[in-house]
C-alpha atoms as a PDB file:
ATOM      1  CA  UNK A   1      58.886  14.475 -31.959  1.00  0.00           C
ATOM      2  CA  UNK A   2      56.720  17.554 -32.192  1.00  0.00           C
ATOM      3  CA  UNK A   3      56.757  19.017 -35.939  1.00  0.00           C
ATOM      4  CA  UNK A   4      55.294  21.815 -37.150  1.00  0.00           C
ATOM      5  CA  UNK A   5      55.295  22.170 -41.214  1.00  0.00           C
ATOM      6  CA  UNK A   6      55.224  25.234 -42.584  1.00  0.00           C
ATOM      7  CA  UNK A   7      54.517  27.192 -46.279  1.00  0.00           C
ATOM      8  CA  UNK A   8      52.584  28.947 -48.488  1.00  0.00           C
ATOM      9  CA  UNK A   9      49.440  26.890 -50.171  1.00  0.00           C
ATOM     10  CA  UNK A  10      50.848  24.614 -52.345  1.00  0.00           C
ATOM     11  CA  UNK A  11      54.076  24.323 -51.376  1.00  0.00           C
ATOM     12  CA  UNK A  12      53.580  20.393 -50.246  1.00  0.00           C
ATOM     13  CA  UNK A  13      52.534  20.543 -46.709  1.00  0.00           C
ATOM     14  CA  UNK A  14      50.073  18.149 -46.700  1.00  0.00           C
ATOM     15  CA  UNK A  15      52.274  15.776 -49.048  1.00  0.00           C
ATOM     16  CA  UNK A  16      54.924  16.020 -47.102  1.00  0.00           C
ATOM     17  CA  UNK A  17      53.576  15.443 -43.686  1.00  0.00           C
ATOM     18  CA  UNK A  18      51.148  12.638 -43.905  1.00  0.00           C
ATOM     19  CA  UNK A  19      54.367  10.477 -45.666  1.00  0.00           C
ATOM     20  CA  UNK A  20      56.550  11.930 -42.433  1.00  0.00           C
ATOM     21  CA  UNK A  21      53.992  10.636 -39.548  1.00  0.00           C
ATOM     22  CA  UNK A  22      54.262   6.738 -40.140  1.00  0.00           C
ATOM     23  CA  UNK A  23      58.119   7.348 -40.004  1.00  0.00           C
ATOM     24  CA  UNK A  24      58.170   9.384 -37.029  1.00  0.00           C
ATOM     25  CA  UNK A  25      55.487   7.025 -35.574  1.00  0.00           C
ATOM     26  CA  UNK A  26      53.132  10.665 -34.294  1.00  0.00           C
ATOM     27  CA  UNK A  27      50.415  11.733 -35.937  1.00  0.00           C
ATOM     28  CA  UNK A  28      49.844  13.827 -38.587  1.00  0.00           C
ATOM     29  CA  UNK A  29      47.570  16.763 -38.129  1.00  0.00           C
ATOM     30  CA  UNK A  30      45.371  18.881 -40.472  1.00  0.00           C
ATOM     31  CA  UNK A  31      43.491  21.404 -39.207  1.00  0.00           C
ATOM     32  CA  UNK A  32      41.813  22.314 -43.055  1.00  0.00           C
ATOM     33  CA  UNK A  33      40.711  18.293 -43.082  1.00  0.00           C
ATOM     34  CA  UNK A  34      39.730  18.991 -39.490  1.00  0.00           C
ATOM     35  CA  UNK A  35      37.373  22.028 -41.268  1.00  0.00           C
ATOM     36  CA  UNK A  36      36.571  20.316 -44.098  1.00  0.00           C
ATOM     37  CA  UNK A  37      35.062  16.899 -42.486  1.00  0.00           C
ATOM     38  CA  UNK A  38      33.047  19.084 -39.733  1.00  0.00           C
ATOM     39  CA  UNK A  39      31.172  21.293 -43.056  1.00  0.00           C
ATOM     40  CA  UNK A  40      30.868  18.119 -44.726  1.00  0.00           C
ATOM     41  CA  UNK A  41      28.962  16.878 -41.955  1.00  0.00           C
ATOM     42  CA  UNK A  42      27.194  19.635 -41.186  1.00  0.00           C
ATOM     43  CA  UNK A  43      28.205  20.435 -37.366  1.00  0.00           C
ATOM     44  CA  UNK A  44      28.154  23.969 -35.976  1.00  0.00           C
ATOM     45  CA  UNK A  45      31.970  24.104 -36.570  1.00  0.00           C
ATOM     46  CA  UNK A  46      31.807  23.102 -40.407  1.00  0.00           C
ATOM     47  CA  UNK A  47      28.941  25.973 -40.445  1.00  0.00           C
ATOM     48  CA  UNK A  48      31.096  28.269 -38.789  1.00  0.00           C
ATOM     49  CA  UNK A  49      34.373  28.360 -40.942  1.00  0.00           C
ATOM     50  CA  UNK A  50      32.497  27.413 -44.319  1.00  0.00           C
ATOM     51  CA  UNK A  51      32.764  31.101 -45.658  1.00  0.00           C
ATOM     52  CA  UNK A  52      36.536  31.581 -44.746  1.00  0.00           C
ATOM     53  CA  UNK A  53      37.855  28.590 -46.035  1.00  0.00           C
ATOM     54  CA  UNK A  54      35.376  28.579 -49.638  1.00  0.00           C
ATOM     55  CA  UNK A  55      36.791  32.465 -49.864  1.00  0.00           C
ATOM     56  CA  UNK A  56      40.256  31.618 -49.206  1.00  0.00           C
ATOM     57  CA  UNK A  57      40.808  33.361 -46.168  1.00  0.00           C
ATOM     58  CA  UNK A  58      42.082  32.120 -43.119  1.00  0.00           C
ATOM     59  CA  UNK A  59      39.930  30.784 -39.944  1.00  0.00           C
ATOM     60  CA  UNK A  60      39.934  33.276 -37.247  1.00  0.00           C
ATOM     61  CA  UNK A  61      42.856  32.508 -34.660  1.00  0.00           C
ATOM     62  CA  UNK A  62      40.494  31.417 -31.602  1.00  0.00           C
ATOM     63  CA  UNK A  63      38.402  29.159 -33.617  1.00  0.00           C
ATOM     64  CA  UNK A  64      41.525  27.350 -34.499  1.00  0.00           C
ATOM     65  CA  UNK A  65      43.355  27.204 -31.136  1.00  0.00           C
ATOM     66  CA  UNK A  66      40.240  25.514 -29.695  1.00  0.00           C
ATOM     67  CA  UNK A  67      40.248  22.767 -32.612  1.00  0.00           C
ATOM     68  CA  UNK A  68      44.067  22.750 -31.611  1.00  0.00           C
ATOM     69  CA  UNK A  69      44.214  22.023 -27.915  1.00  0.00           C
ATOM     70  CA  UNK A  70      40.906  19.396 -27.969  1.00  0.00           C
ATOM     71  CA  UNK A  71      42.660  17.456 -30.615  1.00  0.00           C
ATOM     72  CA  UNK A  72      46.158  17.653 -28.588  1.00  0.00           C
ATOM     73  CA  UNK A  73      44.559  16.471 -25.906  1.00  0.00           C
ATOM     74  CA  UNK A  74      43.768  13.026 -27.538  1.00  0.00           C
ATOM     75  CA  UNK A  75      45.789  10.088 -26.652  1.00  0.00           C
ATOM     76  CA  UNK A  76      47.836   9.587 -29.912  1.00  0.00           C
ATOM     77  CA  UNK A  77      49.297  12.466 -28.996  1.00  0.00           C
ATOM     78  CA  UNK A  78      50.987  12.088 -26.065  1.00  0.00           C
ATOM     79  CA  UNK A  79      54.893  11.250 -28.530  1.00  0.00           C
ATOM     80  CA  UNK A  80      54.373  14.100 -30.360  1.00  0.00           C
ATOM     81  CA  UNK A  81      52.545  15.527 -33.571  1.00  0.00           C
ATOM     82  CA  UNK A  82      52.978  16.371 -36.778  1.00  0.00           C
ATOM     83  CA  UNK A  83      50.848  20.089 -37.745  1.00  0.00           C
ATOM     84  CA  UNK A  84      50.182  20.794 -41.417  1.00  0.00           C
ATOM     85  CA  UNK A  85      48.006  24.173 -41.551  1.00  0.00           C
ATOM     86  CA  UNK A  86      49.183  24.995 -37.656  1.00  0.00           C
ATOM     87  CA  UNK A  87      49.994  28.052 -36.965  1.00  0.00           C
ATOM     88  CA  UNK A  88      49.146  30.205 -39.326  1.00  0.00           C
ATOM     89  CA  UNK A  89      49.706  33.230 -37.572  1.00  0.00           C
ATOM     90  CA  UNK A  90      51.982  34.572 -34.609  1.00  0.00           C
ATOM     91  CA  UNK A  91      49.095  34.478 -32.072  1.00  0.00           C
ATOM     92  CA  UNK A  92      48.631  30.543 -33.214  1.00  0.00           C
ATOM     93  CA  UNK A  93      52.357  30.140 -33.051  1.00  0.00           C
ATOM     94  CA  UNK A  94      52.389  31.545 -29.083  1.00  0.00           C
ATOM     95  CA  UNK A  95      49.466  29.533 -27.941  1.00  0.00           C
ATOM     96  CA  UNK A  96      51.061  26.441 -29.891  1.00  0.00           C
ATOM     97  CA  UNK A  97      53.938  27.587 -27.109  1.00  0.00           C
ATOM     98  CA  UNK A  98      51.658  27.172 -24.064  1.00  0.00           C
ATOM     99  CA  UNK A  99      49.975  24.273 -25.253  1.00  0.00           C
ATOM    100  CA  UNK A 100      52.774  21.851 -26.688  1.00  0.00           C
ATOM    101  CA  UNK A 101      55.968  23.984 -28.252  1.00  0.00           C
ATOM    102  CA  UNK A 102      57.463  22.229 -31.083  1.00  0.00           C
ATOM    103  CA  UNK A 103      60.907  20.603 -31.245  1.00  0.00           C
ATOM    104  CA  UNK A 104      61.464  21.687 -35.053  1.00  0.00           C
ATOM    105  CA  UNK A 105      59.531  23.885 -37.680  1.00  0.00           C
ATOM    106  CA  UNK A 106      60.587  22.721 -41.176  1.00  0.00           C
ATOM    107  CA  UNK A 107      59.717  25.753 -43.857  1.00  0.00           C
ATOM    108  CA  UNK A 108      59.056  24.645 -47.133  1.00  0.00           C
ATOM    109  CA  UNK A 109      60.185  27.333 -49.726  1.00  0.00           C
ATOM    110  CA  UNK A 110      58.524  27.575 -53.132  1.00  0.00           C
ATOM    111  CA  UNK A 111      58.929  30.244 -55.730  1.00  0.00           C
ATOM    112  CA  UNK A 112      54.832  31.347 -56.587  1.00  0.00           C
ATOM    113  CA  UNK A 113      55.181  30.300 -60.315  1.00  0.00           C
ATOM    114  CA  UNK A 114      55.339  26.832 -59.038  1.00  0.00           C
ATOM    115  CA  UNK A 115      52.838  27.411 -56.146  1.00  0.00           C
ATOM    116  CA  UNK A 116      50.317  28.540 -58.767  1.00  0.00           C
ATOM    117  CA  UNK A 117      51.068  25.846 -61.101  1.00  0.00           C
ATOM    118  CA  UNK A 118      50.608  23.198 -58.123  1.00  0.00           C
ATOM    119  CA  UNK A 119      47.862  24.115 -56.747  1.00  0.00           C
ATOM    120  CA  UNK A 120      45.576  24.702 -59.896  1.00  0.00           C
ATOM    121  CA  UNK A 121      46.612  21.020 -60.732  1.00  0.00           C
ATOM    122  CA  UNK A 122      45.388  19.787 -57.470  1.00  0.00           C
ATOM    123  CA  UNK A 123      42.040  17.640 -56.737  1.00  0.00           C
ATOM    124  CA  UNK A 124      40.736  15.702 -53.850  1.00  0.00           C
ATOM    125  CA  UNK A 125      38.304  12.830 -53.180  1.00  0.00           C
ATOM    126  CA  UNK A 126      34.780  13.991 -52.747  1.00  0.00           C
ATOM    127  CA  UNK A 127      34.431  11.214 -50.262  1.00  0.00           C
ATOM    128  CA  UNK A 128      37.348  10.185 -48.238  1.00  0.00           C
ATOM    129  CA  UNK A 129      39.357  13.588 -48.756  1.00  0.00           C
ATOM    130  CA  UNK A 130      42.549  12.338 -50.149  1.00  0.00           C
ATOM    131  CA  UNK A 131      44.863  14.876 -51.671  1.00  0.00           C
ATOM    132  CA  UNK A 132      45.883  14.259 -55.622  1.00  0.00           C
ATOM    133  CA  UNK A 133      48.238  16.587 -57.981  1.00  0.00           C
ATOM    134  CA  UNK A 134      47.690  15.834 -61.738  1.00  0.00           C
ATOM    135  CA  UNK A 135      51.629  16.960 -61.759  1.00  0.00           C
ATOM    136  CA  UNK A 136      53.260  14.223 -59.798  1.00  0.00           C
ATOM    137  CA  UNK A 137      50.719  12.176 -57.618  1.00  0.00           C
ATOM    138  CA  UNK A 138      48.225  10.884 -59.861  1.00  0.00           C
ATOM    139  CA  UNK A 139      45.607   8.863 -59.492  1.00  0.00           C
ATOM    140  CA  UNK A 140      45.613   5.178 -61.282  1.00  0.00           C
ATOM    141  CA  UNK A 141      42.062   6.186 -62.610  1.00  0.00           C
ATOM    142  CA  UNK A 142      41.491   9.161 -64.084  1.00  0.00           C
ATOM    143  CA  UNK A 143      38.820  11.088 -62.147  1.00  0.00           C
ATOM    144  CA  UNK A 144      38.521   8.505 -59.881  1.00  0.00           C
ATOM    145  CA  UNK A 145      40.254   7.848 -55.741  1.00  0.00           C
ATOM    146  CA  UNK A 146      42.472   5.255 -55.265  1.00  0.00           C
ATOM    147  CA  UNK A 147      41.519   4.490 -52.370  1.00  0.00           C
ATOM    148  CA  UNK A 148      37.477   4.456 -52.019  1.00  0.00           C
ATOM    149  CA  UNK A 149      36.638   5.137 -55.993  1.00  0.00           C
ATOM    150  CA  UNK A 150      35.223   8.615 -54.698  1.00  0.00           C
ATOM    151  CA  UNK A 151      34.738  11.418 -57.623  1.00  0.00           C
ATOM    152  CA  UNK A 152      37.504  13.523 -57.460  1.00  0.00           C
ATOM    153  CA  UNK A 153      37.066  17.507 -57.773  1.00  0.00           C
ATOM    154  CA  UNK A 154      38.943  21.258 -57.532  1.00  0.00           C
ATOM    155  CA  UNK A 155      38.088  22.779 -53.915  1.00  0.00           C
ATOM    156  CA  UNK A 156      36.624  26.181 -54.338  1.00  0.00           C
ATOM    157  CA  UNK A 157      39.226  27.456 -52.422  1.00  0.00           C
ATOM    158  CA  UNK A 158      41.721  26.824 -55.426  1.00  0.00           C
ATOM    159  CA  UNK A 159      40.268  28.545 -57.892  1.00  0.00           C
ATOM    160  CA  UNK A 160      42.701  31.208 -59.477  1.00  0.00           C
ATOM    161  CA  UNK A 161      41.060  33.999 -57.589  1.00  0.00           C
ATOM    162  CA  UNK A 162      40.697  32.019 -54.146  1.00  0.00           C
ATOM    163  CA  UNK A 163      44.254  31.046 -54.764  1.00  0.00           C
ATOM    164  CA  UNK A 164      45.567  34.900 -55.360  1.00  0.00           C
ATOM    165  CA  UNK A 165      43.822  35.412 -51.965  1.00  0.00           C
ATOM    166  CA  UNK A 166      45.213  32.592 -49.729  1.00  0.00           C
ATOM    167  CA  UNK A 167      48.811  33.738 -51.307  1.00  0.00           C
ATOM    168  CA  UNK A 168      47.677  37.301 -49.862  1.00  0.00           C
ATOM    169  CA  UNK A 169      46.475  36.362 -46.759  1.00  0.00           C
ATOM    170  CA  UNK A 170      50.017  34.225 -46.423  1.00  0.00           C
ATOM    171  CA  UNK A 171      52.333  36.776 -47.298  1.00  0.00           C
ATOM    172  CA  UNK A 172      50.353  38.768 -44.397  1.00  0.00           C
ATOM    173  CA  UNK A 173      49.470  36.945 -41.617  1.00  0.00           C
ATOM    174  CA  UNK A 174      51.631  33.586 -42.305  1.00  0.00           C
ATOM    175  CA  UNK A 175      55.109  34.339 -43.226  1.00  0.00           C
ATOM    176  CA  UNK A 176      56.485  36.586 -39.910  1.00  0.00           C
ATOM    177  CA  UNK A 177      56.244  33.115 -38.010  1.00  0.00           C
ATOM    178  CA  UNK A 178      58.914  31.680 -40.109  1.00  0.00           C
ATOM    179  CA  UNK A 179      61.179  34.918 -38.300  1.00  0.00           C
ATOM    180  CA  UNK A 180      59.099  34.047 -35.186  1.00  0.00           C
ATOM    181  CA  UNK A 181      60.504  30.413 -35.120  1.00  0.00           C
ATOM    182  CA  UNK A 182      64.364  31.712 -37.011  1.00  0.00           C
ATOM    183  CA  UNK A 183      64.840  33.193 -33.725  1.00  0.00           C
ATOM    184  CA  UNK A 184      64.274  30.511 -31.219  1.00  0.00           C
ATOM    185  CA  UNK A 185      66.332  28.462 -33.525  1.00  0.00           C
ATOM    186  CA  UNK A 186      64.373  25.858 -34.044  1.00  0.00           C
ATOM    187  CA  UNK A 187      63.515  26.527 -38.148  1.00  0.00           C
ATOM    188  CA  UNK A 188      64.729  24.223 -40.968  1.00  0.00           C
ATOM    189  CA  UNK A 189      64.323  24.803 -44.455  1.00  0.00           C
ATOM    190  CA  UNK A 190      63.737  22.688 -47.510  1.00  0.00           C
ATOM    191  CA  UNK A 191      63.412  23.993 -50.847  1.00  0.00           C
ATOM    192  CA  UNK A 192      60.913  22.775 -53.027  1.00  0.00           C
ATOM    193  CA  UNK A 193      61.434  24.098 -55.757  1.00  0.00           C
ATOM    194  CA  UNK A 194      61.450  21.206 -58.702  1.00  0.00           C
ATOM    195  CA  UNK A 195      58.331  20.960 -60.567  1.00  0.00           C
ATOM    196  CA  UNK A 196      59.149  17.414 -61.186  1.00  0.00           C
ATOM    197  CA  UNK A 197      60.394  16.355 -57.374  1.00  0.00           C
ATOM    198  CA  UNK A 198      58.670  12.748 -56.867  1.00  0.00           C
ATOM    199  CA  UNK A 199      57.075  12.772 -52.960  1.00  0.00           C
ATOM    200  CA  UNK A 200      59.747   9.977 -52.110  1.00  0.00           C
ATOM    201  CA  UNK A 201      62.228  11.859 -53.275  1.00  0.00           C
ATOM    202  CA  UNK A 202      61.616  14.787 -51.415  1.00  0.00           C
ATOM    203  CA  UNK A 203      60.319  12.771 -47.531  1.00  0.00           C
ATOM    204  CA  UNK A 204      64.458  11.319 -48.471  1.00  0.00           C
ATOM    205  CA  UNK A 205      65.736  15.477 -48.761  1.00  0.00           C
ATOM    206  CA  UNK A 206      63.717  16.131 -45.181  1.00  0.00           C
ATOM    207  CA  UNK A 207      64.612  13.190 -43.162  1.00  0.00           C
ATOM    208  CA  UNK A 208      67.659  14.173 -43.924  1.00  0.00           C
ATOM    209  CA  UNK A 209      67.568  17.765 -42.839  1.00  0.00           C
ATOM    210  CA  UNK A 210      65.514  16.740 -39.926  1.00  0.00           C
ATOM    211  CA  UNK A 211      68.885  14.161 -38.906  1.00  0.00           C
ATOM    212  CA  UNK A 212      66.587  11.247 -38.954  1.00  0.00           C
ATOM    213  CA  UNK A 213      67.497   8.166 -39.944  1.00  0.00           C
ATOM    214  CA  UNK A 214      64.637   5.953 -41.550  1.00  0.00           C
END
């Protein structure tokens, strides 16, 4: 299956499709841990999009589709992906077309209270870069990863004012793909819109919407 998740930041992308790829045996696909791990390490392509993603804005669209297609082109991806992050934008969305169209495009609708509220509760693992939310997915250790024991802090792109600028740069450049995909009929939607929905809870709501059976 190839799966494209889309919504605003915060609205569970990442949650959602990481839980989604062991069950739909593809992988899943970040293209902001893709960023991330390249500035962490210092390479020309972490010192490229450094500034856009610390100020909230959004990676210009050929940097992107050339992280896209060499990733694609990897051999755990020859059943299909999952994208969290891809595209963000129409021209994104028609090179996705060329490259490897998607089957479905599952929307995840959020009022912005609850965006806000998520995302300002959100932290990640210095080292290893997994996603927490001091709301529903907590760590077992305060402060600390479950996974490698990493110090866990805010990105600077989810600070309140970074925030008020991805939600911007969404509402402008994001949101006319979910008409793009409405069209070609391939868009479901899942509303998640309960502060306290457990993860589980809500991979159940998609699979089901999706018409797969775990």
């Amino acid at each position: 299956m190839r799966l494209v998740v889309i919504g605003p930041p915060g609205s569970g992308k990442g949650t959602y499709a990481s839980r989604l790829s062991p069950i739909l045996k593809v992988p899943y696909i970040s293209t902001g841990d893709i960023f991330r791990e390249n500035i962490s390490k210092g390479t020309s392509l972490g010192k490229k999009v450094e500034k856009f993603l610390n100020s909230g804005l959004l990676v210009p669209d050929d940097i992107t589709i050339e992280v896209v297609k060499k990733r694609l082109k990897e051999p755990d991806c020859k059943n299909g992906y999952i994208f969290d992050g891809f595209p963000r934008t129409l021209k994104q969305a028609e090179e996705l077309e060329k490259i490897a169209s998607p089957d479905v495009v599952l929307y995840l609708s959020v009022p912005e209270w609850l965006l806000i509220k998520r995302i300002s509760s959100r932290v990640i693992c210095k080292n290893c870069g997994k996603i927490y939310n001091l709301l529903n997915v907590k760590p077992k250790k305060e402060g600390i990863c479950d996974v490698c024991e990493g110090e866990l802090i805010q990105r600077k792109d989810e600070t309140p004012e970074a925030i008020k600028i991805r939600l911007n740069e969404y509402e402008k450049k994001t949101k006319p793909i979910i008409e793009y995909y409405n069209n070609k009929g391939i868009l479901k939607i899942f509303s998640n819109d309960k502060l306290d929905l457990k993860p589980e809870e809500g991979v159940k709501k998609i699979l089901e919407i999706l018409g797969v059976r775990k």
